[in-house]
PDB file of N, CA and C in Angstrom:
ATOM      1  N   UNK A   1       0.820  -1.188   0.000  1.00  0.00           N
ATOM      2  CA  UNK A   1       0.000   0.000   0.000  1.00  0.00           C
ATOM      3  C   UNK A   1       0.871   1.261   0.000  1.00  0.00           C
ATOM      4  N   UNK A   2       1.865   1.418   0.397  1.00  0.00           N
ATOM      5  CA  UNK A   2       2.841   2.030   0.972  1.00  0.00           C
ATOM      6  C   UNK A   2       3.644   2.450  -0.434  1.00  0.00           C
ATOM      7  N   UNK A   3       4.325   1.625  -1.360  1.00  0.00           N
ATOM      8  CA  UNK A   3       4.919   1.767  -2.545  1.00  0.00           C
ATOM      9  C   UNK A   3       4.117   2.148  -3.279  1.00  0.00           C
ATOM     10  N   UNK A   4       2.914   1.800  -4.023  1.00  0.00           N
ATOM     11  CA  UNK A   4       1.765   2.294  -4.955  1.00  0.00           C
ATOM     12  C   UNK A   4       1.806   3.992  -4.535  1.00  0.00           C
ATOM     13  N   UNK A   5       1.792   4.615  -3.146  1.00  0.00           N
ATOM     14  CA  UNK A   5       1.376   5.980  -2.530  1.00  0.00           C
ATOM     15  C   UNK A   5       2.516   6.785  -3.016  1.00  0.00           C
ATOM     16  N   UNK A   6       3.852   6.253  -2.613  1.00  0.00           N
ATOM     17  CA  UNK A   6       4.891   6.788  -2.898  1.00  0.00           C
ATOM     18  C   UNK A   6       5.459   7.083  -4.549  1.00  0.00           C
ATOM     19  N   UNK A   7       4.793   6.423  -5.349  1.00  0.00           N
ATOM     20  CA  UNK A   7       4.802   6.260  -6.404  1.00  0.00           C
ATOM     21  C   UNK A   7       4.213   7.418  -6.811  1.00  0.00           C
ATOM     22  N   UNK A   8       2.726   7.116  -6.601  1.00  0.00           N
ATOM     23  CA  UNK A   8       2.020   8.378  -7.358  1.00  0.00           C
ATOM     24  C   UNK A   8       2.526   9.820  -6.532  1.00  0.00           C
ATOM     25  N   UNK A   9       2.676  10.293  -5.472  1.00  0.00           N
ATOM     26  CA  UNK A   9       3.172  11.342  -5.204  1.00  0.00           C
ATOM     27  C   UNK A   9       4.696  11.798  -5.776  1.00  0.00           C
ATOM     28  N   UNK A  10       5.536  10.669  -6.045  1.00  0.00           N
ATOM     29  CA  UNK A  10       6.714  10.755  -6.930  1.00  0.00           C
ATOM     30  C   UNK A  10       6.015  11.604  -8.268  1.00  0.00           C
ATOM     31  N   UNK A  11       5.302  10.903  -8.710  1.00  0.00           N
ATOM     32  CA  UNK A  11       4.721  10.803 -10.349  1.00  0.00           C
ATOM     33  C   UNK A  11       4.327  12.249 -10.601  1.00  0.00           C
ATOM     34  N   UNK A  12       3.339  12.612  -9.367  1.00  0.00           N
ATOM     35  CA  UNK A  12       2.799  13.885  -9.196  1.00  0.00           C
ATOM     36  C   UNK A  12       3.944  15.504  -8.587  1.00  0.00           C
ATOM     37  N   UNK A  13       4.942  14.818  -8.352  1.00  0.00           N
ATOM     38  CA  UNK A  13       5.947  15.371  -8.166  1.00  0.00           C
ATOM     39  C   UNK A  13       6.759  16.247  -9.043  1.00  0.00           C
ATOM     40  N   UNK A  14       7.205  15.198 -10.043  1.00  0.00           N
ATOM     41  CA  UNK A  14       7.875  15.236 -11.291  1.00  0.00           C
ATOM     42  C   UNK A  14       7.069  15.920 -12.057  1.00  0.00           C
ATOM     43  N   UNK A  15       5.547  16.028 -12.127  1.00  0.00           N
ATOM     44  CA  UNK A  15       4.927  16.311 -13.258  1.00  0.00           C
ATOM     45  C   UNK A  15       4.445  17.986 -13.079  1.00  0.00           C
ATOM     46  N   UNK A  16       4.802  18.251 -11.661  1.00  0.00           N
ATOM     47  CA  UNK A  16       4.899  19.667 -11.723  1.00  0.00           C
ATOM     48  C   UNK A  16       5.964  20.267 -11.328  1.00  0.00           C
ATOM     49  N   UNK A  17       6.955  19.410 -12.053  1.00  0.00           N
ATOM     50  CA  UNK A  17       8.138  20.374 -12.264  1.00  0.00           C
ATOM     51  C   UNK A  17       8.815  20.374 -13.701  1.00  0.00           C
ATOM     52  N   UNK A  18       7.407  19.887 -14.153  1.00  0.00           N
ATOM     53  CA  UNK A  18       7.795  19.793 -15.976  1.00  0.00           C
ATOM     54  C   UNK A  18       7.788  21.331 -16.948  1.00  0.00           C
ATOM     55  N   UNK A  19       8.257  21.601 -17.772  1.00  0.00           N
ATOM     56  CA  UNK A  19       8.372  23.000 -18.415  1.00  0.00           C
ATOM     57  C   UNK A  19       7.927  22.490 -19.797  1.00  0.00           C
ATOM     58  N   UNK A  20       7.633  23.664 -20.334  1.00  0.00           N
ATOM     59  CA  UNK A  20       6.857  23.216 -21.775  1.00  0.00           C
ATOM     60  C   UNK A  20       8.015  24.070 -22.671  1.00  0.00           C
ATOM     61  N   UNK A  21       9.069  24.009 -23.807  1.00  0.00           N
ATOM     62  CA  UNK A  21       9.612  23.864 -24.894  1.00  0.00           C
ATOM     63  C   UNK A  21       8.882  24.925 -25.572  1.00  0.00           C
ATOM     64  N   UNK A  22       9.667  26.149 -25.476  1.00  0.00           N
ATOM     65  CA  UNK A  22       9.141  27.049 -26.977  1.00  0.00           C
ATOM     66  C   UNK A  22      10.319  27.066 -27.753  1.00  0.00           C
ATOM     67  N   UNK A  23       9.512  26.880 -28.786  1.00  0.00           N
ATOM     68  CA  UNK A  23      10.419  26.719 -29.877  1.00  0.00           C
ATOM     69  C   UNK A  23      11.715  27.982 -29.690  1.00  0.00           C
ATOM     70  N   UNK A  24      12.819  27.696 -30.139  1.00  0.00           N
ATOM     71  CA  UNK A  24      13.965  29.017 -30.562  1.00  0.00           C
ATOM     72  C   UNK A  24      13.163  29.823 -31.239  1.00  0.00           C
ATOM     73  N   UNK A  25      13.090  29.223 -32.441  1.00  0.00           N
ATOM     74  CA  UNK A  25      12.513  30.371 -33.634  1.00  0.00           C
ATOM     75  C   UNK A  25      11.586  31.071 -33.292  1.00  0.00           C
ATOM     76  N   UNK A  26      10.490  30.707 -32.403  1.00  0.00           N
ATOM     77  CA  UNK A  26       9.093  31.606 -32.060  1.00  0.00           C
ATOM     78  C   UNK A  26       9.871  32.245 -31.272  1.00  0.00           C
ATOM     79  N   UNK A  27      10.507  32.423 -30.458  1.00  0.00           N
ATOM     80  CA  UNK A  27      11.195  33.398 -28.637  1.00  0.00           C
ATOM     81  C   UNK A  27      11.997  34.294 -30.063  1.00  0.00           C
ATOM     82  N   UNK A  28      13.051  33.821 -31.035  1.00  0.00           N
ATOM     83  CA  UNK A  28      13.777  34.315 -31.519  1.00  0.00           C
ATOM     84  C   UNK A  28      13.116  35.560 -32.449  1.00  0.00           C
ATOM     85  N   UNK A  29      12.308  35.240 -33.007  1.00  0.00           N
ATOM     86  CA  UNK A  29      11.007  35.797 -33.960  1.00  0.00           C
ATOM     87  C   UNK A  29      10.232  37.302 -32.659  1.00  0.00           C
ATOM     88  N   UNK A  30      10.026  36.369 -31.807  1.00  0.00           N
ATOM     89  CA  UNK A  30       9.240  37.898 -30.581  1.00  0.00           C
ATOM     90  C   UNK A  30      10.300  38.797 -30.521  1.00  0.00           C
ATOM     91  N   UNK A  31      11.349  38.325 -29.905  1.00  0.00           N
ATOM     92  CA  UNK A  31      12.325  39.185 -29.690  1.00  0.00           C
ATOM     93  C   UNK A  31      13.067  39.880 -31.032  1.00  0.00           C
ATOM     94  N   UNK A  32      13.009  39.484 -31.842  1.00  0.00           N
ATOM     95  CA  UNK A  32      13.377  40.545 -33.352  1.00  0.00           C
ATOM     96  C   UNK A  32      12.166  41.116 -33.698  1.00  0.00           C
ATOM     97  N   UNK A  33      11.187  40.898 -33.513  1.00  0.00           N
ATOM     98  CA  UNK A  33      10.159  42.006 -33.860  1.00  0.00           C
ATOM     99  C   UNK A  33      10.448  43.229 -32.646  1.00  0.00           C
ATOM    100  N   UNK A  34      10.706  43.049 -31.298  1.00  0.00           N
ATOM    101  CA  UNK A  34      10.649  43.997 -30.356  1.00  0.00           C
ATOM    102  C   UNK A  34      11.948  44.672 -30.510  1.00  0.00           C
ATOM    103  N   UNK A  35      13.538  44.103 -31.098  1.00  0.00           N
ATOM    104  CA  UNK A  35      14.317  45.015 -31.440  1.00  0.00           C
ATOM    105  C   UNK A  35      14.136  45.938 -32.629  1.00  0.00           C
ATOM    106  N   UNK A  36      13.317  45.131 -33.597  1.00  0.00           N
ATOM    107  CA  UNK A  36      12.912  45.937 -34.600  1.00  0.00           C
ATOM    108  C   UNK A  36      11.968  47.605 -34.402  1.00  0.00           C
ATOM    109  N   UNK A  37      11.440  46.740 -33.582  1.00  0.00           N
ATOM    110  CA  UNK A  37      10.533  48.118 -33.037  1.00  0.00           C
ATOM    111  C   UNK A  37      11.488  49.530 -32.340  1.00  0.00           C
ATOM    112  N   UNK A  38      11.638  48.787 -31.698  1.00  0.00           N
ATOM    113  CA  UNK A  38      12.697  49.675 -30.499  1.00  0.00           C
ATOM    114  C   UNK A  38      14.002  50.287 -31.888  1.00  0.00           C
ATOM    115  N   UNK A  39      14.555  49.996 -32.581  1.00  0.00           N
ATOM    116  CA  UNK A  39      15.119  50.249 -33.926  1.00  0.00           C
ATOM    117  C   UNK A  39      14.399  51.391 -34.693  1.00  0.00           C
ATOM    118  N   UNK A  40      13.369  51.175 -35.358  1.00  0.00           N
ATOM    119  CA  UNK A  40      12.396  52.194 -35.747  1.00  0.00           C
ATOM    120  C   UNK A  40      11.754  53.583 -34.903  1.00  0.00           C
ATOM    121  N   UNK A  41      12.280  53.718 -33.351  1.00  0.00           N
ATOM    122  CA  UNK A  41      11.683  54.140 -33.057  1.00  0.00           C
ATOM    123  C   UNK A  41      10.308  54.517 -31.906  1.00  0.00           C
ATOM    124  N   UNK A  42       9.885  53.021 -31.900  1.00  0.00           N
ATOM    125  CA  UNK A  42       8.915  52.982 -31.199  1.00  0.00           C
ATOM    126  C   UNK A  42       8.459  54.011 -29.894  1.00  0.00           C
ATOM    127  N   UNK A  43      10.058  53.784 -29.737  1.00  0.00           N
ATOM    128  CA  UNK A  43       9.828  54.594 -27.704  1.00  0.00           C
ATOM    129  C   UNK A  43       9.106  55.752 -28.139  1.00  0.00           C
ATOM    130  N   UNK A  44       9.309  56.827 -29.339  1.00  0.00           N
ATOM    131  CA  UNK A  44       9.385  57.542 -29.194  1.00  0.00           C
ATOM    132  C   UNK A  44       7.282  57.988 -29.834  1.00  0.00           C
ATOM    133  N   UNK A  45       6.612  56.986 -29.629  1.00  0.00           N
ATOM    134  CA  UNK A  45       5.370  56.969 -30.256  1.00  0.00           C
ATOM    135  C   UNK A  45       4.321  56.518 -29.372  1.00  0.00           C
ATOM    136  N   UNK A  46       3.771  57.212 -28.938  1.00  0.00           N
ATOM    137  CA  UNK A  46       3.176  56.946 -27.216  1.00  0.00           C
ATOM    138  C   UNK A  46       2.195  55.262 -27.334  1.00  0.00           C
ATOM    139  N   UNK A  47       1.657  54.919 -28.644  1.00  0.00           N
ATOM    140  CA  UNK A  47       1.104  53.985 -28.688  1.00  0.00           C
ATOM    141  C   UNK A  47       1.740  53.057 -28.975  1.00  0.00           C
ATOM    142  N   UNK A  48       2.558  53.662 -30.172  1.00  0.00           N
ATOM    143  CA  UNK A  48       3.887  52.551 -29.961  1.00  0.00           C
ATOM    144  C   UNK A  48       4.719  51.600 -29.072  1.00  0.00           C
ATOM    145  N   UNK A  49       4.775  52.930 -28.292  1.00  0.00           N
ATOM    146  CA  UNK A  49       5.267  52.631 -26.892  1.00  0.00           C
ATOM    147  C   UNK A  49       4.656  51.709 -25.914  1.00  0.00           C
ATOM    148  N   UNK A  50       3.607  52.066 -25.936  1.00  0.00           N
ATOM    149  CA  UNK A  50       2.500  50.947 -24.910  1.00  0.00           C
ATOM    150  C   UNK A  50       2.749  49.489 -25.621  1.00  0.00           C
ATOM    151  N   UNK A  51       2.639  49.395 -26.900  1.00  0.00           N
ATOM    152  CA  UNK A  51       2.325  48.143 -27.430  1.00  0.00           C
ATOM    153  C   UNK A  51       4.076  47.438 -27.441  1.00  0.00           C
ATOM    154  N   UNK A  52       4.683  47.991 -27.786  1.00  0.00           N
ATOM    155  CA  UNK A  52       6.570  47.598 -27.338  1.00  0.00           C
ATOM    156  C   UNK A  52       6.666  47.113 -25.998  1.00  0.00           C
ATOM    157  N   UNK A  53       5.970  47.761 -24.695  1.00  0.00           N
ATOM    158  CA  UNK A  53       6.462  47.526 -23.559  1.00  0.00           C
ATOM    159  C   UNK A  53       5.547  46.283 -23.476  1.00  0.00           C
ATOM    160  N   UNK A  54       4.185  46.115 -23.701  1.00  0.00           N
ATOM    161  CA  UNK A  54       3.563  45.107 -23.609  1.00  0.00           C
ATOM    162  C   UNK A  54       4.217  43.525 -24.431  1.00  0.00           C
ATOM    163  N   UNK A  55       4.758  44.392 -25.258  1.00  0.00           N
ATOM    164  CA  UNK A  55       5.403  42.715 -25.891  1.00  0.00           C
ATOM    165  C   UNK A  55       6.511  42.618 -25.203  1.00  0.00           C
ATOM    166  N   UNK A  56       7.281  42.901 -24.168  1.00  0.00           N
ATOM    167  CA  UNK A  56       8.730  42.640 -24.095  1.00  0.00           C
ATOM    168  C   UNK A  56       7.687  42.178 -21.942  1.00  0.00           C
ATOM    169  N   UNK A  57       7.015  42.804 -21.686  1.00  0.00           N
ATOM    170  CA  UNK A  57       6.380  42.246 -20.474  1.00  0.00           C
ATOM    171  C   UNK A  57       5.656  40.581 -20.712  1.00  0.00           C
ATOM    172  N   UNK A  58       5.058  40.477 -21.982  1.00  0.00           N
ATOM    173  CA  UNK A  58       4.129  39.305 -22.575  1.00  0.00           C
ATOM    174  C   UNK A  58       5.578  38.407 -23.036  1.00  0.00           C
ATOM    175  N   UNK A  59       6.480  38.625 -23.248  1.00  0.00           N
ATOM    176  CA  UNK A  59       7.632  37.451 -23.936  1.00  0.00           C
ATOM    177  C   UNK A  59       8.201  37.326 -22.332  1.00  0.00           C
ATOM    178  N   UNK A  60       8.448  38.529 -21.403  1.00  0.00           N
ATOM    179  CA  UNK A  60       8.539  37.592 -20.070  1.00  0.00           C
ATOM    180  C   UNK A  60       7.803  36.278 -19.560  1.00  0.00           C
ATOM    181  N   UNK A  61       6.633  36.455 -19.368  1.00  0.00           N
ATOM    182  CA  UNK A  61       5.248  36.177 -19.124  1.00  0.00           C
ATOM    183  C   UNK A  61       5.303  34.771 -19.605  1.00  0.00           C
ATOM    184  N   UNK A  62       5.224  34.815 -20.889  1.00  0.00           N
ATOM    185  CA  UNK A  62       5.655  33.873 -21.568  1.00  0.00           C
ATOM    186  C   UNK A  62       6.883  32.633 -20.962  1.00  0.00           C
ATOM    187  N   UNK A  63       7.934  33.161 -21.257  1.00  0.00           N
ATOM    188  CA  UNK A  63       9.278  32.663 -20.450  1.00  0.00           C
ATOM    189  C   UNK A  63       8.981  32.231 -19.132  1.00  0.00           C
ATOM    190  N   UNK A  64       8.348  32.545 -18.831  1.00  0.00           N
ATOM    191  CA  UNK A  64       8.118  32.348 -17.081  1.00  0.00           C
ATOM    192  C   UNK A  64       6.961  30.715 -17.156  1.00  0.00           C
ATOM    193  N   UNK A  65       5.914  30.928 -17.979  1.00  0.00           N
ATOM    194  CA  UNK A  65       5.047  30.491 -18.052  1.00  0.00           C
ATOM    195  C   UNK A  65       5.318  28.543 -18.547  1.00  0.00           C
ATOM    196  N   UNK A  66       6.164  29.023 -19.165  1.00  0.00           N
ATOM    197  CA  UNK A  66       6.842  27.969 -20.486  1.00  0.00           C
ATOM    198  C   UNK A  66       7.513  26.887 -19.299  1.00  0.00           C
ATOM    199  N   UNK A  67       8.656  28.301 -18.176  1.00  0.00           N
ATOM    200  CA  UNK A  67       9.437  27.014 -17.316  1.00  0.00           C
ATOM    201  C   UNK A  67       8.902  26.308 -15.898  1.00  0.00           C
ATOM    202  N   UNK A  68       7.139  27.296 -15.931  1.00  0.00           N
ATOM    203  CA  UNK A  68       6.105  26.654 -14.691  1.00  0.00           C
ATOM    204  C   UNK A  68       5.328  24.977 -15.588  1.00  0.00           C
ATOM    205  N   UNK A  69       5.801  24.767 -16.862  1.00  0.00           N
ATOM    206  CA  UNK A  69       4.761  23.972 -17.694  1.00  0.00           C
ATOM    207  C   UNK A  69       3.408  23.852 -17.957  1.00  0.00           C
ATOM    208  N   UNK A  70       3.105  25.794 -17.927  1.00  0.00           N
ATOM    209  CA  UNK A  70       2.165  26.033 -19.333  1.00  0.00           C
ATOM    210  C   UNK A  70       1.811  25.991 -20.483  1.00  0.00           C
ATOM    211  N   UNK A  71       1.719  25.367 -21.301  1.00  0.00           N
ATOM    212  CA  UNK A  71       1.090  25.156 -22.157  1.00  0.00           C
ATOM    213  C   UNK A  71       0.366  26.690 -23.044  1.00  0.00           C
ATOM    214  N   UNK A  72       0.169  27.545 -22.341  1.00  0.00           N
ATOM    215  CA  UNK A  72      -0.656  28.812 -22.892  1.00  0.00           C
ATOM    216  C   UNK A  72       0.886  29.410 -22.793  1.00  0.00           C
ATOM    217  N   UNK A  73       1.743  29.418 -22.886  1.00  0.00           N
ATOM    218  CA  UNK A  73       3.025  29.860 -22.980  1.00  0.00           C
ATOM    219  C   UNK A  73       2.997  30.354 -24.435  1.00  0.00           C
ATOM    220  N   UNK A  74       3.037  29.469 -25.175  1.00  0.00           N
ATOM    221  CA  UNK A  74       3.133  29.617 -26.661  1.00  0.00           C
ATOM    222  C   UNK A  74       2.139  30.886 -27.073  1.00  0.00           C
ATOM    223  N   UNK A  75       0.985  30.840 -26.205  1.00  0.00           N
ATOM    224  CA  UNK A  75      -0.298  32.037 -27.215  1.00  0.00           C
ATOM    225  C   UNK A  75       0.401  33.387 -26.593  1.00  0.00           C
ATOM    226  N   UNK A  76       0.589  32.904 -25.528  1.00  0.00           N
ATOM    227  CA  UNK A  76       1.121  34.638 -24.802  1.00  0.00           C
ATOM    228  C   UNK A  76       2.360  34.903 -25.829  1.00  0.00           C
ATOM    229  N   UNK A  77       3.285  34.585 -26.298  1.00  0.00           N
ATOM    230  CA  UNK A  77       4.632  34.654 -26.867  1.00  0.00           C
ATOM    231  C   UNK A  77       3.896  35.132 -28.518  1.00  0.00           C
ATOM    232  N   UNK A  78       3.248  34.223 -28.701  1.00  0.00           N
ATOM    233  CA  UNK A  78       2.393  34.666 -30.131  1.00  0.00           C
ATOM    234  C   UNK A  78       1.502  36.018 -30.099  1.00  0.00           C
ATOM    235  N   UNK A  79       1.266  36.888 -29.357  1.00  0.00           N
ATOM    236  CA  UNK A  79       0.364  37.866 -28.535  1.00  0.00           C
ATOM    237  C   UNK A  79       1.648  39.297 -28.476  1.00  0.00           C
ATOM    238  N   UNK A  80       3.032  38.560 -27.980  1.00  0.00           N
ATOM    239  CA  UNK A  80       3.720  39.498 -27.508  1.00  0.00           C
ATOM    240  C   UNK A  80       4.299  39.678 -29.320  1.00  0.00           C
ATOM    241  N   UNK A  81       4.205  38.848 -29.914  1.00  0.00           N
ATOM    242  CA  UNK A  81       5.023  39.295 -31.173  1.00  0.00           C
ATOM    243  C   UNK A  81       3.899  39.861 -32.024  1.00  0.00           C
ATOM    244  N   UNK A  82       2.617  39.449 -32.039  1.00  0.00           N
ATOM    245  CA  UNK A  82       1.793  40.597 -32.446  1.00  0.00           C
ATOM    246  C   UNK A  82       1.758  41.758 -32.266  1.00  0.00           C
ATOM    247  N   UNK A  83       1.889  41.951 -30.539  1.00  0.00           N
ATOM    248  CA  UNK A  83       1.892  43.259 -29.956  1.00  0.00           C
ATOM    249  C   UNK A  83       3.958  44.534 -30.748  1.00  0.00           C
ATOM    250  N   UNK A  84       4.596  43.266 -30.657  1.00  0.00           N
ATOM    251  CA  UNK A  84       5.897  44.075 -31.017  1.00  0.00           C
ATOM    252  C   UNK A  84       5.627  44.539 -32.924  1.00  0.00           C
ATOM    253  N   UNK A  85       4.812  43.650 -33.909  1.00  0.00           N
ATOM    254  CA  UNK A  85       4.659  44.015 -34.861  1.00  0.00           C
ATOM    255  C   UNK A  85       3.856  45.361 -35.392  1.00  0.00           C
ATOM    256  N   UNK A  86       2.963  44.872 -34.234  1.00  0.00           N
ATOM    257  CA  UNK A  86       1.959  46.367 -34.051  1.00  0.00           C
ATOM    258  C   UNK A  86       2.933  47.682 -33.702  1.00  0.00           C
ATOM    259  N   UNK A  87       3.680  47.317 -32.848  1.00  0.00           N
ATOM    260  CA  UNK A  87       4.372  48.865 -32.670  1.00  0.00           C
ATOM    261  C   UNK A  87       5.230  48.687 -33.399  1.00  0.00           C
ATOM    262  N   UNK A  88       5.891  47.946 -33.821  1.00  0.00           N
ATOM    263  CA  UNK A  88       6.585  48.273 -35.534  1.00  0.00           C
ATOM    264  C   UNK A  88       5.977  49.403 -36.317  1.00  0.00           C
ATOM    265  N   UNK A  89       4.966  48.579 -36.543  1.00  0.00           N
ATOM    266  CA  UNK A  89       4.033  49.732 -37.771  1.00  0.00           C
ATOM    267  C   UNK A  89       3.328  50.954 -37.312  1.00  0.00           C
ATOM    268  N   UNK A  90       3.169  50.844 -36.584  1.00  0.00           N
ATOM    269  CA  UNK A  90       2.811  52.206 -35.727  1.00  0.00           C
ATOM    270  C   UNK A  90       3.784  53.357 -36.016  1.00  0.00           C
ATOM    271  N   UNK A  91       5.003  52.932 -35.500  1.00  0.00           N
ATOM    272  CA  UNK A  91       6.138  53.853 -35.606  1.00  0.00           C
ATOM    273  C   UNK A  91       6.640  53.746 -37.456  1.00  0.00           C
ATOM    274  N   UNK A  92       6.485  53.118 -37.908  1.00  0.00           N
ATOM    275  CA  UNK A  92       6.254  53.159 -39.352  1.00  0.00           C
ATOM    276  C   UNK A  92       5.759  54.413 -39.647  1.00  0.00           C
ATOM    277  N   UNK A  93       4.693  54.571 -39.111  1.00  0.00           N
ATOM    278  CA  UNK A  93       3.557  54.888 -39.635  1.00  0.00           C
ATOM    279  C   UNK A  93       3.639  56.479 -39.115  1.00  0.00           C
ATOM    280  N   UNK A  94       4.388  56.464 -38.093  1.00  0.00           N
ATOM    281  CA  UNK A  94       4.186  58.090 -37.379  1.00  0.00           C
ATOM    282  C   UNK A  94       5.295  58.354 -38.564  1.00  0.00           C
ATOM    283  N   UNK A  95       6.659  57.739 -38.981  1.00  0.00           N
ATOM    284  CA  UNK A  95       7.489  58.480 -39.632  1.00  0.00           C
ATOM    285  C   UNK A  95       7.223  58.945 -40.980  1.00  0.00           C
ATOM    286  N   UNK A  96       6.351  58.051 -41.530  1.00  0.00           N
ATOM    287  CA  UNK A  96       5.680  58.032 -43.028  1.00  0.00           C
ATOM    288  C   UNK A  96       4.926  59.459 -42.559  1.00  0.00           C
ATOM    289  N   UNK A  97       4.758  59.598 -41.619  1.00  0.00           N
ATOM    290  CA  UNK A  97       3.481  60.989 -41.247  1.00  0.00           C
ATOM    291  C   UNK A  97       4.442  62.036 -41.502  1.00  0.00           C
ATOM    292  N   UNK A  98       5.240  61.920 -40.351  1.00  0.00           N
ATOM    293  CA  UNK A  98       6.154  63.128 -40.576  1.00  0.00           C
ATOM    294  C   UNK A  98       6.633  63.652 -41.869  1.00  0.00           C
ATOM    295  N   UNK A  99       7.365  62.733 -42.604  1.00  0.00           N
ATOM    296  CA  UNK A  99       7.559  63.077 -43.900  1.00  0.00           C
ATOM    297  C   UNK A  99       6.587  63.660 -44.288  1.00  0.00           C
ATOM    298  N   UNK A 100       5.590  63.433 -44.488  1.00  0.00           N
ATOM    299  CA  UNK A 100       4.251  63.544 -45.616  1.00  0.00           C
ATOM    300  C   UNK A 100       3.934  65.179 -45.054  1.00  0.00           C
ATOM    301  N   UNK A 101       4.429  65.498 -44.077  1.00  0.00           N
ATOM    302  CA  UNK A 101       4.100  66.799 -43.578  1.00  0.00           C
ATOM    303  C   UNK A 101       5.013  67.650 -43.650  1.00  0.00           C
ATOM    304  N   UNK A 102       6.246  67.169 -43.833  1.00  0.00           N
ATOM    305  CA  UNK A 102       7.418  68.248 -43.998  1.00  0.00           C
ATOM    306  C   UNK A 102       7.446  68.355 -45.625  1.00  0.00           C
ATOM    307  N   UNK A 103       6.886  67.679 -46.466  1.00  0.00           N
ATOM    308  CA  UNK A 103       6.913  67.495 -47.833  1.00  0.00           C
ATOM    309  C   UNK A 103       5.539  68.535 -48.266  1.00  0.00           C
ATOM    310  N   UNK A 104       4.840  68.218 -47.481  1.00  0.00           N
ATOM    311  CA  UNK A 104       4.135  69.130 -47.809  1.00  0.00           C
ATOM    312  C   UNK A 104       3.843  70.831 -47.201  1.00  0.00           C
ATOM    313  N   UNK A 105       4.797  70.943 -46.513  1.00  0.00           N
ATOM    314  CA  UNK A 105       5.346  72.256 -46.333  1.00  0.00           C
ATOM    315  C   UNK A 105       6.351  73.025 -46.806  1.00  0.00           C
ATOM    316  N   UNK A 106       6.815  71.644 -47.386  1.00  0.00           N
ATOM    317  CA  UNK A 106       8.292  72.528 -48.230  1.00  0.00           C
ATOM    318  C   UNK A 106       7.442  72.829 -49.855  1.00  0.00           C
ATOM    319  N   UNK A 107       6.393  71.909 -50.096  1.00  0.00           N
ATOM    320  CA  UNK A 107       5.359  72.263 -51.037  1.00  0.00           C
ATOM    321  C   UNK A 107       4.863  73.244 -51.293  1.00  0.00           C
ATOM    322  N   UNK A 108       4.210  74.021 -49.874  1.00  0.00           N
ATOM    323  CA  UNK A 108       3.686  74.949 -49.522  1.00  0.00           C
ATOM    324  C   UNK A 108       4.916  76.143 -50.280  1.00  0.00           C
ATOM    325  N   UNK A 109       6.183  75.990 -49.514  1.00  0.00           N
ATOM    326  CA  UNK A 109       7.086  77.149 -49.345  1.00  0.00           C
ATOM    327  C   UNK A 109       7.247  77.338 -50.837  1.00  0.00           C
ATOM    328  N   UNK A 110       7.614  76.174 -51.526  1.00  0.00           N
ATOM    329  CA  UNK A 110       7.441  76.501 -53.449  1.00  0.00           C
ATOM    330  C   UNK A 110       6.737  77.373 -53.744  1.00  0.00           C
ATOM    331  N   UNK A 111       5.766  76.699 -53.650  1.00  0.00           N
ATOM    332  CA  UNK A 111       4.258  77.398 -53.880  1.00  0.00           C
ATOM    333  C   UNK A 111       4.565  79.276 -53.653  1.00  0.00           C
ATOM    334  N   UNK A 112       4.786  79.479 -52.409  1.00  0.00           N
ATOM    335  CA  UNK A 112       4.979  80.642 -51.855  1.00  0.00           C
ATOM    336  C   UNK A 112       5.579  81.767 -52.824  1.00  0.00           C
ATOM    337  N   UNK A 113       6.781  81.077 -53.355  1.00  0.00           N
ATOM    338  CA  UNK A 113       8.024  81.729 -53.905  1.00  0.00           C
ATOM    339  C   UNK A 113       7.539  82.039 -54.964  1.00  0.00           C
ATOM    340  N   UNK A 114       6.837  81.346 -55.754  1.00  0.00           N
ATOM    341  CA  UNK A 114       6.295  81.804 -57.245  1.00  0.00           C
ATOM    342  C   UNK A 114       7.021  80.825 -57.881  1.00  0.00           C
ATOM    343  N   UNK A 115       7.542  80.194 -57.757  1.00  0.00           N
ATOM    344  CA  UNK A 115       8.259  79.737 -58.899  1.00  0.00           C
ATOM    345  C   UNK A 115       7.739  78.918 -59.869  1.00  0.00           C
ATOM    346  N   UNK A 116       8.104  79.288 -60.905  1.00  0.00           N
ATOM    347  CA  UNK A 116       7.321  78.486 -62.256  1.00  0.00           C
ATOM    348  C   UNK A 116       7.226  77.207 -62.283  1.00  0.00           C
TER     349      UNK A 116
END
């Protein structure tokens, strides 16, 4: 009776100290979208910003999650590289702005001068 008990509390032992395997390439993939971001800019784009810090908090999260043997490890990590792609383009998107506004002020200033 005694060995069968010891057994399963062994069994049950081991099995929560199991970690769940994220792939390299997915951790490797989050984390180059969030240098990418941070590269482009991001910090400097207040929504940007939110969505950068959220992916580099969510790829913790993740990491943490992965070496408790979660299983939802993987969606959070897939979540945080959404979130780092999003502020990619965001900050894309503010610089594409800027241009489009200094272009069209130096437009303006043509304009101004007369010139044929």
């Amino acid at each position: 009776m005694m060995k069968p008990l010891m057994m399963l509390l062994a069994a049950l032992a081991l099995g929560g100290c199991a970690t769940v395997q994220i792939p390299a390439d997915r951790l490797e993939g989050s984390e180059a979208s969030i240098r990418g971001a941070e590269e482009t800019g991001a910090s400097g784009v207040p929504a940007a910003k939110l969505h950068l810090q959220l992916a580099k908090d969510q790829t913790e999260t993740a990491k943490k999650m992965a070496a408790n043997g979660d299983e939802r490890s993987l969606l959070v990590l897939a979540r945080a590289e959404a979130d780092a792609e999003l502020a990619l383009g965001l900050a894309r998107e503010a610089a594409v702005h800027g241009d489009a506004l200094r272009a069209a002020e130096d437009l303006k200033a043509v304009k101004a001068r007369g010139t044929p």
